[in-house]
PDB file of N, CA and C in Angstrom:
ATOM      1  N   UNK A   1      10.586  24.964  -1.842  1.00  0.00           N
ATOM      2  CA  UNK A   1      10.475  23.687  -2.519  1.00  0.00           C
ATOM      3  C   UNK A   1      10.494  22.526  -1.525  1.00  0.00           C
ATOM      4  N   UNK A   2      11.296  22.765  -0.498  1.00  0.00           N
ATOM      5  CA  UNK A   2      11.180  22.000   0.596  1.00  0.00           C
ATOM      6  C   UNK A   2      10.997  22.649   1.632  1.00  0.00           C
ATOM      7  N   UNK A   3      10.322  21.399   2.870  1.00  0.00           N
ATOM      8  CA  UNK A   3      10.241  21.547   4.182  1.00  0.00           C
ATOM      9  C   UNK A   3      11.400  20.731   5.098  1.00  0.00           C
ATOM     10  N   UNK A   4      12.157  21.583   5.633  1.00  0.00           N
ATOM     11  CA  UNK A   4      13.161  21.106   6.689  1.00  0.00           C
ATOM     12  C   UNK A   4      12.726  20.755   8.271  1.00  0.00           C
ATOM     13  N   UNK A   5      12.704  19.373   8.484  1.00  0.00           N
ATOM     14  CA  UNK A   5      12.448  18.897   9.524  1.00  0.00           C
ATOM     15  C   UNK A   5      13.322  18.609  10.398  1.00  0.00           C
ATOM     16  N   UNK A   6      13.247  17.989  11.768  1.00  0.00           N
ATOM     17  CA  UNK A   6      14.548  17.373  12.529  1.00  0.00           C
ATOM     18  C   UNK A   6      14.922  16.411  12.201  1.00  0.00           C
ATOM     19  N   UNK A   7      13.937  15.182  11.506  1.00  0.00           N
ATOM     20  CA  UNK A   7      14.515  13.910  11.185  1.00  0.00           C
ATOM     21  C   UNK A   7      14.203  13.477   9.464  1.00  0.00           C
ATOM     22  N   UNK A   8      13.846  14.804   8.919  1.00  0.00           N
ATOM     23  CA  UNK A   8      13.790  14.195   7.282  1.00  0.00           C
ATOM     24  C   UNK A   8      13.246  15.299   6.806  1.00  0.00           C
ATOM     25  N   UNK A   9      13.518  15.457   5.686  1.00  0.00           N
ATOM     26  CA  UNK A   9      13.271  16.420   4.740  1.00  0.00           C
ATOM     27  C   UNK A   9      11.654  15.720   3.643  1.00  0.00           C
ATOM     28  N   UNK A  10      11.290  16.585   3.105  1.00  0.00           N
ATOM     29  CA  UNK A  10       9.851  16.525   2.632  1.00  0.00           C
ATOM     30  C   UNK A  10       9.773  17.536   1.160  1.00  0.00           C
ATOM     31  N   UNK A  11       8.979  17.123   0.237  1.00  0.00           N
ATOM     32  CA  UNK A  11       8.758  18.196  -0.647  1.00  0.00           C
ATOM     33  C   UNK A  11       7.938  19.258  -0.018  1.00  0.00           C
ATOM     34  N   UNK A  12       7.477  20.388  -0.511  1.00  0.00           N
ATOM     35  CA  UNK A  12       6.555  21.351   0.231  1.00  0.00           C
ATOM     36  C   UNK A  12       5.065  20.708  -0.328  1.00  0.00           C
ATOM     37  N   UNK A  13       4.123  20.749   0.160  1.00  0.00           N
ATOM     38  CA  UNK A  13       2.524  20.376  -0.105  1.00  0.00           C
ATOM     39  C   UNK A  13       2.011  21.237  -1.369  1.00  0.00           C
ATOM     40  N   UNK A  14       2.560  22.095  -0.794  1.00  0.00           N
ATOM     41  CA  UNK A  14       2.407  23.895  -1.540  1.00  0.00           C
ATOM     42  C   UNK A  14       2.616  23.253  -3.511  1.00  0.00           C
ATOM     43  N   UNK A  15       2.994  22.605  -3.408  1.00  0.00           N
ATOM     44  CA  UNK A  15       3.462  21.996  -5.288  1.00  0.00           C
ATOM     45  C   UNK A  15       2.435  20.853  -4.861  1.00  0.00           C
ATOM     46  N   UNK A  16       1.919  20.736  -5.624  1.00  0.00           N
ATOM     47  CA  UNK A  16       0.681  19.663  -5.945  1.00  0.00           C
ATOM     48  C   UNK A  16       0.785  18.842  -6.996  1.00  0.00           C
ATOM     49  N   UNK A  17       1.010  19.096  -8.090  1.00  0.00           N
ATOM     50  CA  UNK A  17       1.163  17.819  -8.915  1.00  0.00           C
ATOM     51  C   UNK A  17       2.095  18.381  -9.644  1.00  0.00           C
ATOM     52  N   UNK A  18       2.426  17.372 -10.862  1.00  0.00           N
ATOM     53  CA  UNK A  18       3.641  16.017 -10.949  1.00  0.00           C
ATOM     54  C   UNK A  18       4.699  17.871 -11.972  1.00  0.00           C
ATOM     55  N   UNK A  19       3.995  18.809 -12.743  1.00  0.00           N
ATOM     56  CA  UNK A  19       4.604  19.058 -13.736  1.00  0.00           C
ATOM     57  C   UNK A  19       4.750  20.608 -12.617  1.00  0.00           C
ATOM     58  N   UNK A  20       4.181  20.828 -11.808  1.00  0.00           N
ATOM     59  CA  UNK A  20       4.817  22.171 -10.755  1.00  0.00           C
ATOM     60  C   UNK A  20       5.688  21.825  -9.921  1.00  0.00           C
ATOM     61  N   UNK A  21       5.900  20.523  -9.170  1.00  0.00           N
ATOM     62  CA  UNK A  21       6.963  19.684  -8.656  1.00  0.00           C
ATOM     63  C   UNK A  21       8.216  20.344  -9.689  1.00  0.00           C
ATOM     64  N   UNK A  22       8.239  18.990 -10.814  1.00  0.00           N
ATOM     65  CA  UNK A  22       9.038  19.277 -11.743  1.00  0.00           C
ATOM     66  C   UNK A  22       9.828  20.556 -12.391  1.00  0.00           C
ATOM     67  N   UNK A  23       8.958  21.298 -12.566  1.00  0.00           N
ATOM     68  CA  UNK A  23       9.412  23.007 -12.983  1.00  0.00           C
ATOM     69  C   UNK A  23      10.063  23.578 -11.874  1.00  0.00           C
ATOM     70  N   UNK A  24       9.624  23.360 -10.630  1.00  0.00           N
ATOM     71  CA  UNK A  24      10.134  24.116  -9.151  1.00  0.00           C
ATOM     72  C   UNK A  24      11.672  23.611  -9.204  1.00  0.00           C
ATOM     73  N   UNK A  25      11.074  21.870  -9.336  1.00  0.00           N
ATOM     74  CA  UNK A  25      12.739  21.801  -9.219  1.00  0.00           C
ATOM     75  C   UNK A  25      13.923  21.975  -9.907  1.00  0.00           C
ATOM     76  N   UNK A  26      13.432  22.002 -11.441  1.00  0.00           N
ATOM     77  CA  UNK A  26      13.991  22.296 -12.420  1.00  0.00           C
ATOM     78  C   UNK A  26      15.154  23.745 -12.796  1.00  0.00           C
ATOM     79  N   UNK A  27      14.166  24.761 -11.818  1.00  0.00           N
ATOM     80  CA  UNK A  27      14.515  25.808 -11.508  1.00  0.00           C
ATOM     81  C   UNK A  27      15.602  25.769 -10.477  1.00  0.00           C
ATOM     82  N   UNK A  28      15.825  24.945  -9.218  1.00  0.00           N
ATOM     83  CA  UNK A  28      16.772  24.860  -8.702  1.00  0.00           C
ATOM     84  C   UNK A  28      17.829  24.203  -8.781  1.00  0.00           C
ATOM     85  N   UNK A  29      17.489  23.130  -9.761  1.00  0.00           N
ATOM     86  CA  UNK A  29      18.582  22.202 -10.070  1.00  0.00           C
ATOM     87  C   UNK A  29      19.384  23.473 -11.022  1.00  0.00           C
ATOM     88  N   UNK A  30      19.177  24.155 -12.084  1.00  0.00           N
ATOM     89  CA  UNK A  30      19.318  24.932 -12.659  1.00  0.00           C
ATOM     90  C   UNK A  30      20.171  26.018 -12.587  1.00  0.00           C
ATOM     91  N   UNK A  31      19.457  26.409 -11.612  1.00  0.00           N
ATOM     92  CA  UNK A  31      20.490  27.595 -10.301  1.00  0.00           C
ATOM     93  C   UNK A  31      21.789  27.211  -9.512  1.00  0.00           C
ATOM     94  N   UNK A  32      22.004  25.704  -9.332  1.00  0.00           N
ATOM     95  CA  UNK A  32      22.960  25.281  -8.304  1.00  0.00           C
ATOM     96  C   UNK A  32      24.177  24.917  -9.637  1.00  0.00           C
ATOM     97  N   UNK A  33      23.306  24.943 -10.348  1.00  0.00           N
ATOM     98  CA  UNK A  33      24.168  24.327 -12.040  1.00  0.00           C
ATOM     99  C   UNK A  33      24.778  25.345 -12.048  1.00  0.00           C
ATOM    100  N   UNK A  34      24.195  26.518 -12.799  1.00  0.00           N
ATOM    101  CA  UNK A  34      24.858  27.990 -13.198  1.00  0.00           C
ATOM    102  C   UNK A  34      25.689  28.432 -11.919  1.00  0.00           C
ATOM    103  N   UNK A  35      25.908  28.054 -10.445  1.00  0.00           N
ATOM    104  CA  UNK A  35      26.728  28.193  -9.079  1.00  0.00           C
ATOM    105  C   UNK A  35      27.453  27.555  -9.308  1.00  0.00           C
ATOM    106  N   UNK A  36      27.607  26.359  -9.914  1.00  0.00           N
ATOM    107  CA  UNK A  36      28.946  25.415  -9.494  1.00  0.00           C
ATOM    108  C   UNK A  36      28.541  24.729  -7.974  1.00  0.00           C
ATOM    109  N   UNK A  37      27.351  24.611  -7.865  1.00  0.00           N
ATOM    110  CA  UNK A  37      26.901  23.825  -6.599  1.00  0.00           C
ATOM    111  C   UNK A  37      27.553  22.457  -6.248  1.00  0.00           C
ATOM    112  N   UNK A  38      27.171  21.469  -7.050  1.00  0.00           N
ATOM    113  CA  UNK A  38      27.526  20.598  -6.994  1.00  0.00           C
ATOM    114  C   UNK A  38      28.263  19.856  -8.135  1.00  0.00           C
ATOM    115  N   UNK A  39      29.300  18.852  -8.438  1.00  0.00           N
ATOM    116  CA  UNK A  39      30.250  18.315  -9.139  1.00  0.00           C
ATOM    117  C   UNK A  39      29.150  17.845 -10.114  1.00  0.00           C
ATOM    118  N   UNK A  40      28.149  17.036  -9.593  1.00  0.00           N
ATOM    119  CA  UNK A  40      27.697  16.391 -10.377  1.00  0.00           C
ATOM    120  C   UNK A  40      26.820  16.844 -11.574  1.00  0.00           C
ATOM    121  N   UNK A  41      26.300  17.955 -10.926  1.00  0.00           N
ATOM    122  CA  UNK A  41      25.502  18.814 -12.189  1.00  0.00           C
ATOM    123  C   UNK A  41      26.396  18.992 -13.212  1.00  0.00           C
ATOM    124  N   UNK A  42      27.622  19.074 -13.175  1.00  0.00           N
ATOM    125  CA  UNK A  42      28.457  19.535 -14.239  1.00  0.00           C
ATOM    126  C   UNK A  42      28.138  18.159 -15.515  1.00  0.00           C
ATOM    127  N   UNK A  43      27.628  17.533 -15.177  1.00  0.00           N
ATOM    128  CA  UNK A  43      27.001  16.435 -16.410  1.00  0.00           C
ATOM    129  C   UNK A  43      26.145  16.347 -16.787  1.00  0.00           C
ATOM    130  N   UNK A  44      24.924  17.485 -16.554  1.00  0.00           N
ATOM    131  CA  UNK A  44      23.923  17.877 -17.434  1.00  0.00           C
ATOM    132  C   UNK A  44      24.058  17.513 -18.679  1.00  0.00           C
ATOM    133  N   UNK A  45      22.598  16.760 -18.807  1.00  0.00           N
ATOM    134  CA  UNK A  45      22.370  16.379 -20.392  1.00  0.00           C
ATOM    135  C   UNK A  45      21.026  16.491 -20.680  1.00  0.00           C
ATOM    136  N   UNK A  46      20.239  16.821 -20.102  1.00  0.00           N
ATOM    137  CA  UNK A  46      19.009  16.855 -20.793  1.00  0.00           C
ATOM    138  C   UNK A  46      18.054  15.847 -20.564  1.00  0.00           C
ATOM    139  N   UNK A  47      18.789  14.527 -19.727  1.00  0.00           N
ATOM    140  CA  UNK A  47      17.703  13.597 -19.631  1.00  0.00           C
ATOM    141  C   UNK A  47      17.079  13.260 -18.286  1.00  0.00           C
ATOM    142  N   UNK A  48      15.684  13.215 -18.622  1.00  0.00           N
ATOM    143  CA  UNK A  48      14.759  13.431 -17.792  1.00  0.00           C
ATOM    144  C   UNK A  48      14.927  12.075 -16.776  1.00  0.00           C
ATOM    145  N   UNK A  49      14.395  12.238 -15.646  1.00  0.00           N
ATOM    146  CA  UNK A  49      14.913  10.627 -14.654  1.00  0.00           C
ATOM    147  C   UNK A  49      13.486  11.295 -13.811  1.00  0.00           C
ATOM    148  N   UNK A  50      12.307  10.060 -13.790  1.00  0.00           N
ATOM    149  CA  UNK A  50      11.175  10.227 -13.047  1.00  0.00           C
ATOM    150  C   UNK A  50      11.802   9.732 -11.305  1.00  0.00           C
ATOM    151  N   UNK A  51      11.369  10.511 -10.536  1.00  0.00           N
ATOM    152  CA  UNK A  51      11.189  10.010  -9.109  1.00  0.00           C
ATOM    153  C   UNK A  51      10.195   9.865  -8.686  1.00  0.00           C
ATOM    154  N   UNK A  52      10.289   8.595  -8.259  1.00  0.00           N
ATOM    155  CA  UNK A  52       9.019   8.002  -7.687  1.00  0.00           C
ATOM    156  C   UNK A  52       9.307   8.194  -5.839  1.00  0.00           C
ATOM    157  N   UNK A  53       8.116   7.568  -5.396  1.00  0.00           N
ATOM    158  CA  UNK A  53       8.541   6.974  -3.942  1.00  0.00           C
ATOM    159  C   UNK A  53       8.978   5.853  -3.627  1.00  0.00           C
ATOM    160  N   UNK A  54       7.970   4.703  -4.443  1.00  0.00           N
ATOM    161  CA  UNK A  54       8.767   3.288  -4.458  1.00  0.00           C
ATOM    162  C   UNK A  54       8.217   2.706  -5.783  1.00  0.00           C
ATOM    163  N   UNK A  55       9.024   1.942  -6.366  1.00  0.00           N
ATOM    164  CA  UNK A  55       8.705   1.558  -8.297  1.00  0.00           C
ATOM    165  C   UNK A  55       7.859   1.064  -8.620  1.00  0.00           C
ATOM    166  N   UNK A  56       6.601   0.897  -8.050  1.00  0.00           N
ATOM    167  CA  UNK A  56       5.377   0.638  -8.577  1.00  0.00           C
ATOM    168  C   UNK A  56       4.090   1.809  -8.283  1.00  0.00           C
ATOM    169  N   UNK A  57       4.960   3.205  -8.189  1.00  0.00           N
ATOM    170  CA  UNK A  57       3.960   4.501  -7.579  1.00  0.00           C
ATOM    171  C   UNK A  57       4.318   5.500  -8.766  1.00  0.00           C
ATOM    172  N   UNK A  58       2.756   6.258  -8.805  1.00  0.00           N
ATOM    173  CA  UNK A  58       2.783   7.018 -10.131  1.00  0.00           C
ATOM    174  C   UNK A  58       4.453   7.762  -9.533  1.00  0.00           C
ATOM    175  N   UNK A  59       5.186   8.708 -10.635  1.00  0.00           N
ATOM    176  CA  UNK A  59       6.089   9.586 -10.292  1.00  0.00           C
ATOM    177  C   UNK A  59       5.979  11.039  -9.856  1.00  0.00           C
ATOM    178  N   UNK A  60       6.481  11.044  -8.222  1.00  0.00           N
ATOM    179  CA  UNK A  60       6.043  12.687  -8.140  1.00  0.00           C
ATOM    180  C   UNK A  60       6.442  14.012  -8.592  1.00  0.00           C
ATOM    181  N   UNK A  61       7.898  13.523  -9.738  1.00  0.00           N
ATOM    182  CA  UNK A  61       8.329  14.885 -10.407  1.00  0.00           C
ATOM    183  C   UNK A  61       9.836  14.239 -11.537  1.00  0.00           C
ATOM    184  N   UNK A  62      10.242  15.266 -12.373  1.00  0.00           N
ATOM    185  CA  UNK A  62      11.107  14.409 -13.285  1.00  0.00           C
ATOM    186  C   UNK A  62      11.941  15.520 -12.781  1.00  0.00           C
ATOM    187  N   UNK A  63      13.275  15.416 -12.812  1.00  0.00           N
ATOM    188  CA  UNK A  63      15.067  15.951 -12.922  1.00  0.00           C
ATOM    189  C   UNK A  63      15.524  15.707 -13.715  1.00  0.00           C
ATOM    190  N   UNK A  64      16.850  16.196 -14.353  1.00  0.00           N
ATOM    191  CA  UNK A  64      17.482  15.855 -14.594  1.00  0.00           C
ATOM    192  C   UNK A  64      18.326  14.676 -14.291  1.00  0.00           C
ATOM    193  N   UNK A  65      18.433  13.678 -14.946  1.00  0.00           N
ATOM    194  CA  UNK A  65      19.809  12.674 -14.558  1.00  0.00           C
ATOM    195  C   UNK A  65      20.852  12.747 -13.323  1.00  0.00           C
ATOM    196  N   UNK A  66      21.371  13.934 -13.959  1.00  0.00           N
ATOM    197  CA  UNK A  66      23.036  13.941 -13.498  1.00  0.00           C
ATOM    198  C   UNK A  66      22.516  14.889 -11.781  1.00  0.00           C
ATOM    199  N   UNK A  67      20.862  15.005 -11.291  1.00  0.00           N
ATOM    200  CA  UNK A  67      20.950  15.636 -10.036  1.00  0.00           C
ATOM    201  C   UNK A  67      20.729  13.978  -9.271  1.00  0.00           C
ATOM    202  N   UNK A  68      20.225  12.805 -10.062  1.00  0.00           N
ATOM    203  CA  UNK A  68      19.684  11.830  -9.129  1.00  0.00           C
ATOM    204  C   UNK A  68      21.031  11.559  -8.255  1.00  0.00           C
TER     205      UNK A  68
END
């Protein structure tokens, strides 16, 4: 889902548009949920939060809320 760089992280190219983004990540947000990954997932609700790059650019994938 990602590419790990030395100075920044990147989505992978490999996901191309907005709703395979979304599902990929959906799937991992998902997985770290059902782990106890992180505190914050524990506030899963269902609502969708678009990420953009900067607020006047289409959105390159939706999450959950409680991962922004």
């Amino acid at each position: 889902l990602f590419q790990i760089h030395p100075n920044y992280v990147q989505l992978n190219p490999a996901y191309r548009g907005y709703a395979e983004r979304s599902a990929r990540i959906d799937e991992v947000l998902r997985e770290w949920k059902a782990n106890d990954k992180f505190v914050t997932l524990g506030g899963w609700r269902e609502e969708r939060y678009e990420v953009r790059a900067q607020f006047n650019t289409p959105p390159l994938l939706e999450m959950d809320r409680s991962a922004t």
